[in-house]
N, C-alpha and C. Protein backbone atom coordinates (compact mmCIF):
# COMPACT_ATOMS: atom_id res chain seq x y z
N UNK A 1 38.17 185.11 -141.27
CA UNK A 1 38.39 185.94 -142.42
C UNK A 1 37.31 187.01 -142.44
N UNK A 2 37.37 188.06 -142.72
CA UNK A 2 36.60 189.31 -142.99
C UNK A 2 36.35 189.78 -144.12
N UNK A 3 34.98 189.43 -144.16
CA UNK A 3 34.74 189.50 -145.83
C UNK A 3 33.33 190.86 -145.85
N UNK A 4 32.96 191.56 -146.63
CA UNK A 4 32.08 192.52 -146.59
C UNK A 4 31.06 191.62 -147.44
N UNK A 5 29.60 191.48 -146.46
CA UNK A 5 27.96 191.00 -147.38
C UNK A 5 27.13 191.95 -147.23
N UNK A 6 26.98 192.13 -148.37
CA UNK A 6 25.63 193.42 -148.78
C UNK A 6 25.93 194.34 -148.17
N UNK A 7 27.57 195.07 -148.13
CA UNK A 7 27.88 196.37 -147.75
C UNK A 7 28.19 196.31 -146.39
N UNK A 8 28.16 195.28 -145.21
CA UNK A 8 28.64 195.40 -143.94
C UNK A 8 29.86 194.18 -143.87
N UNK A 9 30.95 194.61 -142.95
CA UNK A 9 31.83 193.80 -142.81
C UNK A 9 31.64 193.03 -141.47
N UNK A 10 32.20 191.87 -142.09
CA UNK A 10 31.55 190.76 -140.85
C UNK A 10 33.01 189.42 -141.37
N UNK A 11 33.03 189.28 -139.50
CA UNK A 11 33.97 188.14 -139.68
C UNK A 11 33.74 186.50 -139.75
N UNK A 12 33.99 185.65 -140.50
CA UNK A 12 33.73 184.16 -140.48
C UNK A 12 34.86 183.62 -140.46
N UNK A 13 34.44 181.98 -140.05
CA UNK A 13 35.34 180.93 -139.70
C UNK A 13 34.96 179.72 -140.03
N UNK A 14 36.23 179.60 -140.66
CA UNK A 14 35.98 177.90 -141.31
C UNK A 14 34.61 178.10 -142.60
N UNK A 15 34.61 179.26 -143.47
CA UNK A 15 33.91 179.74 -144.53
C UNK A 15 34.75 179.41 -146.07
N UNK A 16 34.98 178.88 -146.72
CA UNK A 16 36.36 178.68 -148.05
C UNK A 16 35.56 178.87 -149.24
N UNK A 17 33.74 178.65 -148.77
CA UNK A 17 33.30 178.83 -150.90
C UNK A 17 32.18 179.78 -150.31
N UNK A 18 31.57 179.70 -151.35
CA UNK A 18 30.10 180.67 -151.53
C UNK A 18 29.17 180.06 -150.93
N UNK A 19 29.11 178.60 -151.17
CA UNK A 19 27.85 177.33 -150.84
C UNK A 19 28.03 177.24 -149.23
N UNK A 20 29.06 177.42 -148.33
CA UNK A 20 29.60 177.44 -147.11
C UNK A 20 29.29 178.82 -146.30
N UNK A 21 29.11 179.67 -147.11
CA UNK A 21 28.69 181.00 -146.72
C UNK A 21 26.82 181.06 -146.65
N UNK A 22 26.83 180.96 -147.73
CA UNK A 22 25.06 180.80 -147.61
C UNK A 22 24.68 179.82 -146.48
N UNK A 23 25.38 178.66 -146.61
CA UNK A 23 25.02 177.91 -145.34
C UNK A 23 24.80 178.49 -143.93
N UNK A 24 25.93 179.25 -143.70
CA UNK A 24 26.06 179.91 -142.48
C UNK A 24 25.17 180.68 -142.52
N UNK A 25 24.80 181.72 -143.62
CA UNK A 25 23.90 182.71 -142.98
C UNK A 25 22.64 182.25 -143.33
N UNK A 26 22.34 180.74 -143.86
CA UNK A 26 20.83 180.53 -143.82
C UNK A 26 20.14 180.66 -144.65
N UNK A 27 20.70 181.02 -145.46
CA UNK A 27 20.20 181.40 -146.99
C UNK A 27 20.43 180.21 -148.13
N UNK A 28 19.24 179.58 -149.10
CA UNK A 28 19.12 178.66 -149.84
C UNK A 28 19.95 179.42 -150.70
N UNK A 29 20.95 178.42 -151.31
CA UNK A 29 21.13 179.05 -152.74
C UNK A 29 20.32 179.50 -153.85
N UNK A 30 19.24 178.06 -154.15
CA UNK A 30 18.65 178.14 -155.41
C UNK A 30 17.73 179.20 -154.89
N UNK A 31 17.61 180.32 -154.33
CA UNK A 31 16.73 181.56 -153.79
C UNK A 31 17.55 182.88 -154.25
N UNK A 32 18.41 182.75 -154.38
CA UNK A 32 19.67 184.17 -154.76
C UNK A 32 20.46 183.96 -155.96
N UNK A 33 21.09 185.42 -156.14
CA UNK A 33 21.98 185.04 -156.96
C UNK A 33 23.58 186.08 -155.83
N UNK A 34 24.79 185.54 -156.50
CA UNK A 34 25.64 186.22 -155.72
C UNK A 34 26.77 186.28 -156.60
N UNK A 35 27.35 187.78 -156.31
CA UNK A 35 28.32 188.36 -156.78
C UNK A 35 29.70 188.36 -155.91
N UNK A 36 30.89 188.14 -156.54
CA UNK A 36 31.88 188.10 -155.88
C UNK A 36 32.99 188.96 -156.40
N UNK A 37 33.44 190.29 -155.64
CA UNK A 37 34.22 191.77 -156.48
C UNK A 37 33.56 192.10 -157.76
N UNK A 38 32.10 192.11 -158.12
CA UNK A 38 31.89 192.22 -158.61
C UNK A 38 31.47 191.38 -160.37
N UNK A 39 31.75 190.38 -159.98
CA UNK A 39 31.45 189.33 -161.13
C UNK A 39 30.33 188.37 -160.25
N UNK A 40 29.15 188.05 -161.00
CA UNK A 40 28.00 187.08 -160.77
C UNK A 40 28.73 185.55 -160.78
N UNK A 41 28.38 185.34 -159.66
CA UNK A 41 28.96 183.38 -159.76
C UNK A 41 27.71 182.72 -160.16
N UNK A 42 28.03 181.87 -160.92
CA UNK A 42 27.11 180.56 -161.57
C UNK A 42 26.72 179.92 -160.27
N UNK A 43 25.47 179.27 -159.91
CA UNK A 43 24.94 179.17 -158.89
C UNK A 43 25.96 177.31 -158.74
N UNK A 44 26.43 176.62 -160.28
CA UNK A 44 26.80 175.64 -160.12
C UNK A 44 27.84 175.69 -159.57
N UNK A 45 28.89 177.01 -159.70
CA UNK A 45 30.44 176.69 -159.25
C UNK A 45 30.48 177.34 -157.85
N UNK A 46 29.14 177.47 -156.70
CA UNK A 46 28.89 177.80 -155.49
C UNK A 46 29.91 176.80 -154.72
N UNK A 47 30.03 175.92 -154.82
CA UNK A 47 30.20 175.01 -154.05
C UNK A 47 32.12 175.10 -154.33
N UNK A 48 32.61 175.22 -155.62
CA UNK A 48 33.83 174.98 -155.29
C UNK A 48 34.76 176.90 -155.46
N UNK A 49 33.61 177.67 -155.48
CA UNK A 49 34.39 179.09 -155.90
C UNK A 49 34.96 179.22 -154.41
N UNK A 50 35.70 179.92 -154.36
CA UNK A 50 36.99 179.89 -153.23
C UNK A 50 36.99 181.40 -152.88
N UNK A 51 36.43 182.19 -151.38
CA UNK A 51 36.58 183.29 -150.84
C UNK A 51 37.98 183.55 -149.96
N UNK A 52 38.39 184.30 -150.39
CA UNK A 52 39.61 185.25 -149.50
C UNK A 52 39.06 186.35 -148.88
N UNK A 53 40.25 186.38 -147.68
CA UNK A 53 39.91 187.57 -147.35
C UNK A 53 39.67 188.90 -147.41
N UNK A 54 38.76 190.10 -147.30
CA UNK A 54 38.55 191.24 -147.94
C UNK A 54 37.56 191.14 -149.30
N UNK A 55 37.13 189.88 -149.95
CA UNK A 55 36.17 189.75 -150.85
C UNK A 55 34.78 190.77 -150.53
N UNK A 56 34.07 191.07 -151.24
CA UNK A 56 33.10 192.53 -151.78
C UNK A 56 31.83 190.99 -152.31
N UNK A 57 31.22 190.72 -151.29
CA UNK A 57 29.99 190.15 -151.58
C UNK A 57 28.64 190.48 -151.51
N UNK A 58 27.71 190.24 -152.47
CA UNK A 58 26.36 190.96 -152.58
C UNK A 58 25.68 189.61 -153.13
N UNK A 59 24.64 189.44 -152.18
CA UNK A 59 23.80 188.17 -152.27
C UNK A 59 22.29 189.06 -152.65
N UNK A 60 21.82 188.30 -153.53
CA UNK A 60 20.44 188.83 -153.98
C UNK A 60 19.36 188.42 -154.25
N UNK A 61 18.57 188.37 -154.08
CA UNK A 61 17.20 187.65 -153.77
C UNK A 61 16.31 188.75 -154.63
N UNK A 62 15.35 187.98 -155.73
CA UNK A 62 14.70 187.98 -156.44
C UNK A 62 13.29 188.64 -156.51
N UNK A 63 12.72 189.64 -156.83
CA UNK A 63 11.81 190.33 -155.97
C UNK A 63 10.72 190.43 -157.00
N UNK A 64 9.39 189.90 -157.01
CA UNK A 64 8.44 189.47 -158.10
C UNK A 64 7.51 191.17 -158.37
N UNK A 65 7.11 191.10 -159.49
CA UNK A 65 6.47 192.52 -158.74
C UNK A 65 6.37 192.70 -160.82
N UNK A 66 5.42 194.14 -160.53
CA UNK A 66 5.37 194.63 -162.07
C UNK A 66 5.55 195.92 -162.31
């Protein structure tokens, strides 16, 4: 399936939630937050929110600073 993260399109396999995606690319959940077409997912419903193909994802990581 071909889904666009942080503005580049990239193809995965055997990917169905958010929690399955972070997995793959290595990324902790409890470290980000992530948007899916534009709506923020609850970091709890990672695991069962459900990606199709062509989904608009933006993963974001938290940046400390003043």
């Amino acid at each position: 399936m071909q889904l666009k993260v942080n503005g580049e399109y990239r193809e995965f396999t055997n990917i169905f939630t958010i929690a399955q995606l972070l997995d793959s690319l290595g990324i902790q959940a409890r470290t980000v937050a992530v948007e899916v077409n534009g709506e923020v997912i609850p970091k709890r419903l990672h695991h069962e929110h459900s990606l199709r193909h062509g989904d608009v994802i933006e993963i974001v990581h938290p940046v400390g600073g003043g």
